[in-house]
C-alpha atoms as a PDB file:
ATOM      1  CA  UNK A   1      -5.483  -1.138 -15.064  1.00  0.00           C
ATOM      2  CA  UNK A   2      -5.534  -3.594 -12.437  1.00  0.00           C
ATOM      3  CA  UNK A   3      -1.344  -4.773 -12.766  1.00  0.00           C
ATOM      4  CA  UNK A   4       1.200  -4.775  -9.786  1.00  0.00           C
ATOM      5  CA  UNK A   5       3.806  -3.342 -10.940  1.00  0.00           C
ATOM      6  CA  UNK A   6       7.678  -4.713 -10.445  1.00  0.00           C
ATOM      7  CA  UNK A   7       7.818  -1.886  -7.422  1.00  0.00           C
ATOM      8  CA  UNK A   8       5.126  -2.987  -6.078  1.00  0.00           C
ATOM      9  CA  UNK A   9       2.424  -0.225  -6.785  1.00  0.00           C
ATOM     10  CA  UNK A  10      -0.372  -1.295  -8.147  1.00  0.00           C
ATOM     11  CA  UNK A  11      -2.703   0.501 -10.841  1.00  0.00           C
ATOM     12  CA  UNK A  12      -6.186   1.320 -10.591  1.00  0.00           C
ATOM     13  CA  UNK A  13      -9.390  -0.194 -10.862  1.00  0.00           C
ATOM     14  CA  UNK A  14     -11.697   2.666  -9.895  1.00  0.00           C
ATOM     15  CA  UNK A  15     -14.140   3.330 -13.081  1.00  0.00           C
ATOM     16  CA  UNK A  16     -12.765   0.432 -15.520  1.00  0.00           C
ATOM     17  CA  UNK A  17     -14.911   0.697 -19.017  1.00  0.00           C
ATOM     18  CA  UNK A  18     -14.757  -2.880 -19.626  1.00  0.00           C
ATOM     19  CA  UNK A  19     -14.707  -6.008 -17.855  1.00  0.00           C
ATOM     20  CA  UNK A  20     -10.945  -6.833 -16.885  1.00  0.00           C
ATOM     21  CA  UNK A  21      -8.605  -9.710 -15.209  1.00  0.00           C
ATOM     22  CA  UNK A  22      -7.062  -7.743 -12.400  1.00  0.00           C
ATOM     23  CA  UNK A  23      -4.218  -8.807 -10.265  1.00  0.00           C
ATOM     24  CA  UNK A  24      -5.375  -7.440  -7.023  1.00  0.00           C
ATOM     25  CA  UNK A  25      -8.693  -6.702  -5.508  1.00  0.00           C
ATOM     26  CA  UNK A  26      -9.798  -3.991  -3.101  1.00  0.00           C
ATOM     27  CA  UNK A  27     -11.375  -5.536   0.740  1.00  0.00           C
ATOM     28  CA  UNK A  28     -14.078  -3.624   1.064  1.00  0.00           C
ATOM     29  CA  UNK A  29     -16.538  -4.091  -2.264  1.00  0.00           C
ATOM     30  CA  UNK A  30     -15.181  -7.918  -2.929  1.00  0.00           C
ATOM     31  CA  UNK A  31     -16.746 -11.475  -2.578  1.00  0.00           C
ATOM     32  CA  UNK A  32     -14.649 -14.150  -1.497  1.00  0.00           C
ATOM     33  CA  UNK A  33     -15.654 -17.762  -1.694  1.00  0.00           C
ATOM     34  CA  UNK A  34     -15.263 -19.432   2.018  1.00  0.00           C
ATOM     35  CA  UNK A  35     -13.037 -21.848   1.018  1.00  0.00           C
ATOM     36  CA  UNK A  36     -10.436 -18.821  -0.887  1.00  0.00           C
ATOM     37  CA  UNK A  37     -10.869 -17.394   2.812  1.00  0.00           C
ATOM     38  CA  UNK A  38      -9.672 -20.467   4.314  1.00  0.00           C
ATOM     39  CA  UNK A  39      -6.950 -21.245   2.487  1.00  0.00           C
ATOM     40  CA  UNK A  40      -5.633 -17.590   2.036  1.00  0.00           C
ATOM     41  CA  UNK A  41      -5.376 -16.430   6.469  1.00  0.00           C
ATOM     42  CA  UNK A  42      -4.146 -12.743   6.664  1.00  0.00           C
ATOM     43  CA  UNK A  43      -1.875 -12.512   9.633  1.00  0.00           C
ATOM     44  CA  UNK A  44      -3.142 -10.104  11.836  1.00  0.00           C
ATOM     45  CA  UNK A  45      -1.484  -6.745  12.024  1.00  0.00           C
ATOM     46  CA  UNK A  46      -1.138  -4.584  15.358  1.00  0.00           C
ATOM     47  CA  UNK A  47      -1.950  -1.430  13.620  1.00  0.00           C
ATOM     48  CA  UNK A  48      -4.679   1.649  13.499  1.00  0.00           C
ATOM     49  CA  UNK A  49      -4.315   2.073   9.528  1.00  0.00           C
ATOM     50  CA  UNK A  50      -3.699  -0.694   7.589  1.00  0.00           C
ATOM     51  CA  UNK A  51      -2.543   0.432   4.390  1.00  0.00           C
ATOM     52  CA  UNK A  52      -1.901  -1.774   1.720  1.00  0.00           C
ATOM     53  CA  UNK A  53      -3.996  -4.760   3.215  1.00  0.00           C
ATOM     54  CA  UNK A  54      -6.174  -5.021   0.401  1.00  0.00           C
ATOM     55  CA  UNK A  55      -3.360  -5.916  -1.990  1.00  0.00           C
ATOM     56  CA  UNK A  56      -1.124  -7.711   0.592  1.00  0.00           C
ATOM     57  CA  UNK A  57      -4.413 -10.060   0.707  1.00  0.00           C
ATOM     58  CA  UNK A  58      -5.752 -10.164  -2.527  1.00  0.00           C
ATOM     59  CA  UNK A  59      -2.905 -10.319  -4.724  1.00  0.00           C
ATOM     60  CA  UNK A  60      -1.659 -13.772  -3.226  1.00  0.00           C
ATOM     61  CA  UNK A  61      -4.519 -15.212  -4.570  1.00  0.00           C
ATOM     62  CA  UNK A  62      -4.889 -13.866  -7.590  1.00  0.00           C
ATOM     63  CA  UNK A  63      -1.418 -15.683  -8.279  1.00  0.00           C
ATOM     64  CA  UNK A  64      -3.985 -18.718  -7.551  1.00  0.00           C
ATOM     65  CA  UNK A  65      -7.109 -17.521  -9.100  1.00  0.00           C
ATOM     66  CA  UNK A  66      -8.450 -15.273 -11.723  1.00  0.00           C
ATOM     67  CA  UNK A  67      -9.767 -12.273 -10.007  1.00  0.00           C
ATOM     68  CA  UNK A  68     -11.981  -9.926 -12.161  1.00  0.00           C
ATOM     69  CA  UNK A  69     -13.573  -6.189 -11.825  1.00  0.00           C
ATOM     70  CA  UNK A  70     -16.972  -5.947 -13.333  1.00  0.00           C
ATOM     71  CA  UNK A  71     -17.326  -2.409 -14.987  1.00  0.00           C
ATOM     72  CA  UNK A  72     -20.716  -1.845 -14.307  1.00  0.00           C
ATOM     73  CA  UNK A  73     -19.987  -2.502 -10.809  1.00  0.00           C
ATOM     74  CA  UNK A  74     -20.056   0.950  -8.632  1.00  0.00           C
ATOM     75  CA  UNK A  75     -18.857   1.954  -5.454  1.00  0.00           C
ATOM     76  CA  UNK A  76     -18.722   4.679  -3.412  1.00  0.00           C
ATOM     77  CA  UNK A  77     -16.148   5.418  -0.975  1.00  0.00           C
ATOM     78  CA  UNK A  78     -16.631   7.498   2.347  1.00  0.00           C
ATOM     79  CA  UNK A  79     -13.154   8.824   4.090  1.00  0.00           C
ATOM     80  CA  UNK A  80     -12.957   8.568   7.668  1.00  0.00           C
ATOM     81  CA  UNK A  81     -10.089  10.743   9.061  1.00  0.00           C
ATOM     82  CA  UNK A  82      -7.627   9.987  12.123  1.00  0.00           C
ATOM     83  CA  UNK A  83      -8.537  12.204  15.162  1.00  0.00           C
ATOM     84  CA  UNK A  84      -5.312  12.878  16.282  1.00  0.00           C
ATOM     85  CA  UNK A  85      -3.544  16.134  15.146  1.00  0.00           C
ATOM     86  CA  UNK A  86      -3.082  16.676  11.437  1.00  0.00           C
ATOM     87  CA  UNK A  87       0.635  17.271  11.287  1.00  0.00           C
ATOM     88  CA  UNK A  88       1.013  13.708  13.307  1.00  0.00           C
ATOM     89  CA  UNK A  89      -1.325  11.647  11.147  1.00  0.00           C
ATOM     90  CA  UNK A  90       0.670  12.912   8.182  1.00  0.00           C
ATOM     91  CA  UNK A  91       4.095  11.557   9.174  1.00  0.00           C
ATOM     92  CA  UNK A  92       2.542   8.742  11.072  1.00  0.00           C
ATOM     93  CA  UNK A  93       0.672   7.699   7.364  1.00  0.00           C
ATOM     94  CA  UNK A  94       4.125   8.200   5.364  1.00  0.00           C
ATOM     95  CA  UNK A  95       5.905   6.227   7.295  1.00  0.00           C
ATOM     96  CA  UNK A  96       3.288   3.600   7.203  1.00  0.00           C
ATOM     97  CA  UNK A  97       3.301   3.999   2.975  1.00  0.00           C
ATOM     98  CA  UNK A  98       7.096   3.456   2.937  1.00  0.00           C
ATOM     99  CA  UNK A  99       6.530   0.475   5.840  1.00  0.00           C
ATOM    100  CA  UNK A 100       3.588  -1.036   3.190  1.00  0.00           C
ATOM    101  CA  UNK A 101       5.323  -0.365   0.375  1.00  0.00           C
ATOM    102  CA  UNK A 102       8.301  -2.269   1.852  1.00  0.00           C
ATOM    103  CA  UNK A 103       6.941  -5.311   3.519  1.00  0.00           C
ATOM    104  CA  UNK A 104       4.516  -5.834   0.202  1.00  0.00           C
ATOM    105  CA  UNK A 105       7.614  -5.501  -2.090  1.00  0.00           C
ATOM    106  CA  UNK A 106      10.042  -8.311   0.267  1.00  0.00           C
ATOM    107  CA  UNK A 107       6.934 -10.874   0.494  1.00  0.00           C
ATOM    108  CA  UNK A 108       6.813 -11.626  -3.313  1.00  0.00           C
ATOM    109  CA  UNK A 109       9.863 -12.594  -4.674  1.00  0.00           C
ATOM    110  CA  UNK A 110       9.033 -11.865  -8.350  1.00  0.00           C
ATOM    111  CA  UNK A 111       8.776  -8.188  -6.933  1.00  0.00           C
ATOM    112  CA  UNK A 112      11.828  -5.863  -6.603  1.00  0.00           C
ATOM    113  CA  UNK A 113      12.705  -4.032  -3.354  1.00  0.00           C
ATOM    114  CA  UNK A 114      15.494  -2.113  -5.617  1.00  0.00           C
ATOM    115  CA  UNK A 115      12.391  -0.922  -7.634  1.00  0.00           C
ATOM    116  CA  UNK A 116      10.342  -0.361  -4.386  1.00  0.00           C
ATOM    117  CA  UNK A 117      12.827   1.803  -2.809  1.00  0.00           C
ATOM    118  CA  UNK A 118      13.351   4.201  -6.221  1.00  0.00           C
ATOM    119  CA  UNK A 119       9.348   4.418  -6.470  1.00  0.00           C
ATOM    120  CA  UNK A 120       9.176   5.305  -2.644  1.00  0.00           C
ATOM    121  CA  UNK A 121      12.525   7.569  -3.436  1.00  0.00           C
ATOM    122  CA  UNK A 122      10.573   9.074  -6.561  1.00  0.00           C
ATOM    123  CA  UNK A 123       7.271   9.686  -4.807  1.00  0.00           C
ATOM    124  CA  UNK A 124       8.401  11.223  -0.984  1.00  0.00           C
ATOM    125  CA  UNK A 125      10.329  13.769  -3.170  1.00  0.00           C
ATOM    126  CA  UNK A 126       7.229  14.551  -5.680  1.00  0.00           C
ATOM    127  CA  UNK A 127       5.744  15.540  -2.105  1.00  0.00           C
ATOM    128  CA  UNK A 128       8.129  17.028  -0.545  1.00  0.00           C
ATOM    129  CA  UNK A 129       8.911  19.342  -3.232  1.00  0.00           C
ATOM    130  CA  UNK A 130       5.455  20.011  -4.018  1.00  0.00           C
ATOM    131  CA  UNK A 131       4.687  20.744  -0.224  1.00  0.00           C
ATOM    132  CA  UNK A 132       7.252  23.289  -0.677  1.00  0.00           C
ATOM    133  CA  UNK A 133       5.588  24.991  -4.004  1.00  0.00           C
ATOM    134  CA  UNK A 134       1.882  24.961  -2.392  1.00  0.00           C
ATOM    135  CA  UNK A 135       2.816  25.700   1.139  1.00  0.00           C
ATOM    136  CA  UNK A 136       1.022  22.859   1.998  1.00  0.00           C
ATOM    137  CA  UNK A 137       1.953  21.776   5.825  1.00  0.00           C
ATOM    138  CA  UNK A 138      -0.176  18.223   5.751  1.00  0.00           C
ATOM    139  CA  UNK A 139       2.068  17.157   2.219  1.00  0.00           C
ATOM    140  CA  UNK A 140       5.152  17.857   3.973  1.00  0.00           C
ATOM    141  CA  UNK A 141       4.764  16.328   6.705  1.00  0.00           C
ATOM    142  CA  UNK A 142       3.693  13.109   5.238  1.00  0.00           C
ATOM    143  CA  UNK A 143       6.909  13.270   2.666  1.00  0.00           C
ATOM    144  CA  UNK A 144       8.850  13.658   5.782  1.00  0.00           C
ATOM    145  CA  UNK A 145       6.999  10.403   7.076  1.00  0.00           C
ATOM    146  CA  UNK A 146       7.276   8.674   3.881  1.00  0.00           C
ATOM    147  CA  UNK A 147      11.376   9.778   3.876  1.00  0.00           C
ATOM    148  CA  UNK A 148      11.788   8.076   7.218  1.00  0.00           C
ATOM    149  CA  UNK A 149       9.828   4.966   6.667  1.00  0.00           C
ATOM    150  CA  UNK A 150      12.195   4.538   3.287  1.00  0.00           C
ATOM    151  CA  UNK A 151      15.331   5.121   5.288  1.00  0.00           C
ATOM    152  CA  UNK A 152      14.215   2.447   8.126  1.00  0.00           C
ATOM    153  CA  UNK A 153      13.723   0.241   5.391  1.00  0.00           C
ATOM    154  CA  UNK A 154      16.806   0.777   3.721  1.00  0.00           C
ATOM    155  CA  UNK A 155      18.738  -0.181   7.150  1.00  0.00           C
ATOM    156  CA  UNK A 156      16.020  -3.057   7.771  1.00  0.00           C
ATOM    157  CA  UNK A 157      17.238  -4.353   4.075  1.00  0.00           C
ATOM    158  CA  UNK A 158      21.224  -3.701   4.309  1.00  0.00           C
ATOM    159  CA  UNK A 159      20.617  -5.743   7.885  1.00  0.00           C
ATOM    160  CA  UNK A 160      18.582  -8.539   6.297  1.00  0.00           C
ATOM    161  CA  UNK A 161      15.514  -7.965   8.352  1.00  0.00           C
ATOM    162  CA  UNK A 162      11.789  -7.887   8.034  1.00  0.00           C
ATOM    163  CA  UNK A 163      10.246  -4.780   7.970  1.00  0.00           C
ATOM    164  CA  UNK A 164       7.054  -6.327   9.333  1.00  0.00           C
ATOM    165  CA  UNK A 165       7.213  -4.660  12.815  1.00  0.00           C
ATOM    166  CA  UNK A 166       7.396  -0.926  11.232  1.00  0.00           C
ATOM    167  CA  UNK A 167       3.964  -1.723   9.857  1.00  0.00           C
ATOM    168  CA  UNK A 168       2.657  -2.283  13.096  1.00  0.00           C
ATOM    169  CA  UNK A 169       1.462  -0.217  16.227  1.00  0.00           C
ATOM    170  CA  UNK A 170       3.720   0.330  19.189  1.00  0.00           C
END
């Protein structure tokens, strides 16, 4: 619980039994002393969904700083959906998982993108092919999204560029 992984996905914190040294934080249920804030700026993204923020900020400083979950600490978490039309928020949110996934991967060198790009590989196909068992429209479309977002990312790699402007906004 609480690792990065050499990919770059990270592992849960949600309902930890014990007190644990994580290596990444969720935003929205964390404390920050002002001075961590300070020293740690988040570059501003241009973007309606910013997945991955959490760990793109926190897991910086916990390189720093020890960063803990409390287990008796409890959130819960309220989902607030896109407005636009299903099928589009889908593809638009896999392509922004591959884009995360990506970027998060190339900014910390102990990371692997080779690793990223298998896990991506590994997880657009999990979706696509269970789209295809449970007829399940929304799961494609995001595999497609997440498909096309690793593909961009492979030609952003092979070219030796960032893939910091598929992350944001138009």
């Amino acid at each position: 619980m609480g690792r990065v992984l050499k990919s770059g996905m990270n592992t849960g914190i949600n309902n930890v039994t014990e007190d644990i040294r994580t290596q990444w934080l969720g935003g929205g249920y964390t404390v920050w002393r002002r001075e961590i804030l300070a020293a740690c700026p988040q570059a501003v993204l241009n973007t309606r969904w910013a997945v991955g923020e959490d760990l793109r900020y926190s897991y910086p400083i916990g390189k720093k700083y020890p960063l803990y979950v409390c287990s008796r600490a409890r959130v819960h978490h309220h989902h607030v959906y896109d407005q636009a039309a299903e099928a589009d928020v889908a593809r638009y949110r896999g392509r922004k998982i591959a884009a995360a996934s990506v970027f998060f991967a190339v900014s910390n060198e102990e990371l692997s993108l080779i690793s990223c790009l298998w896990m991506l590989l590994g997880l657009s196909l999990g979706r696509f092919f269970q789209s295809l068992f449970t007829r399940d429209l929304h799961s494609l479309k995001e595999a497609l999204g997440q498909m096309e977002g690793l593909l961009f990312s492979v030609k952003q790699a092979i070219r030796n560029r960032n893939s910091r402007s598929m992350l944001e906004d138009g």
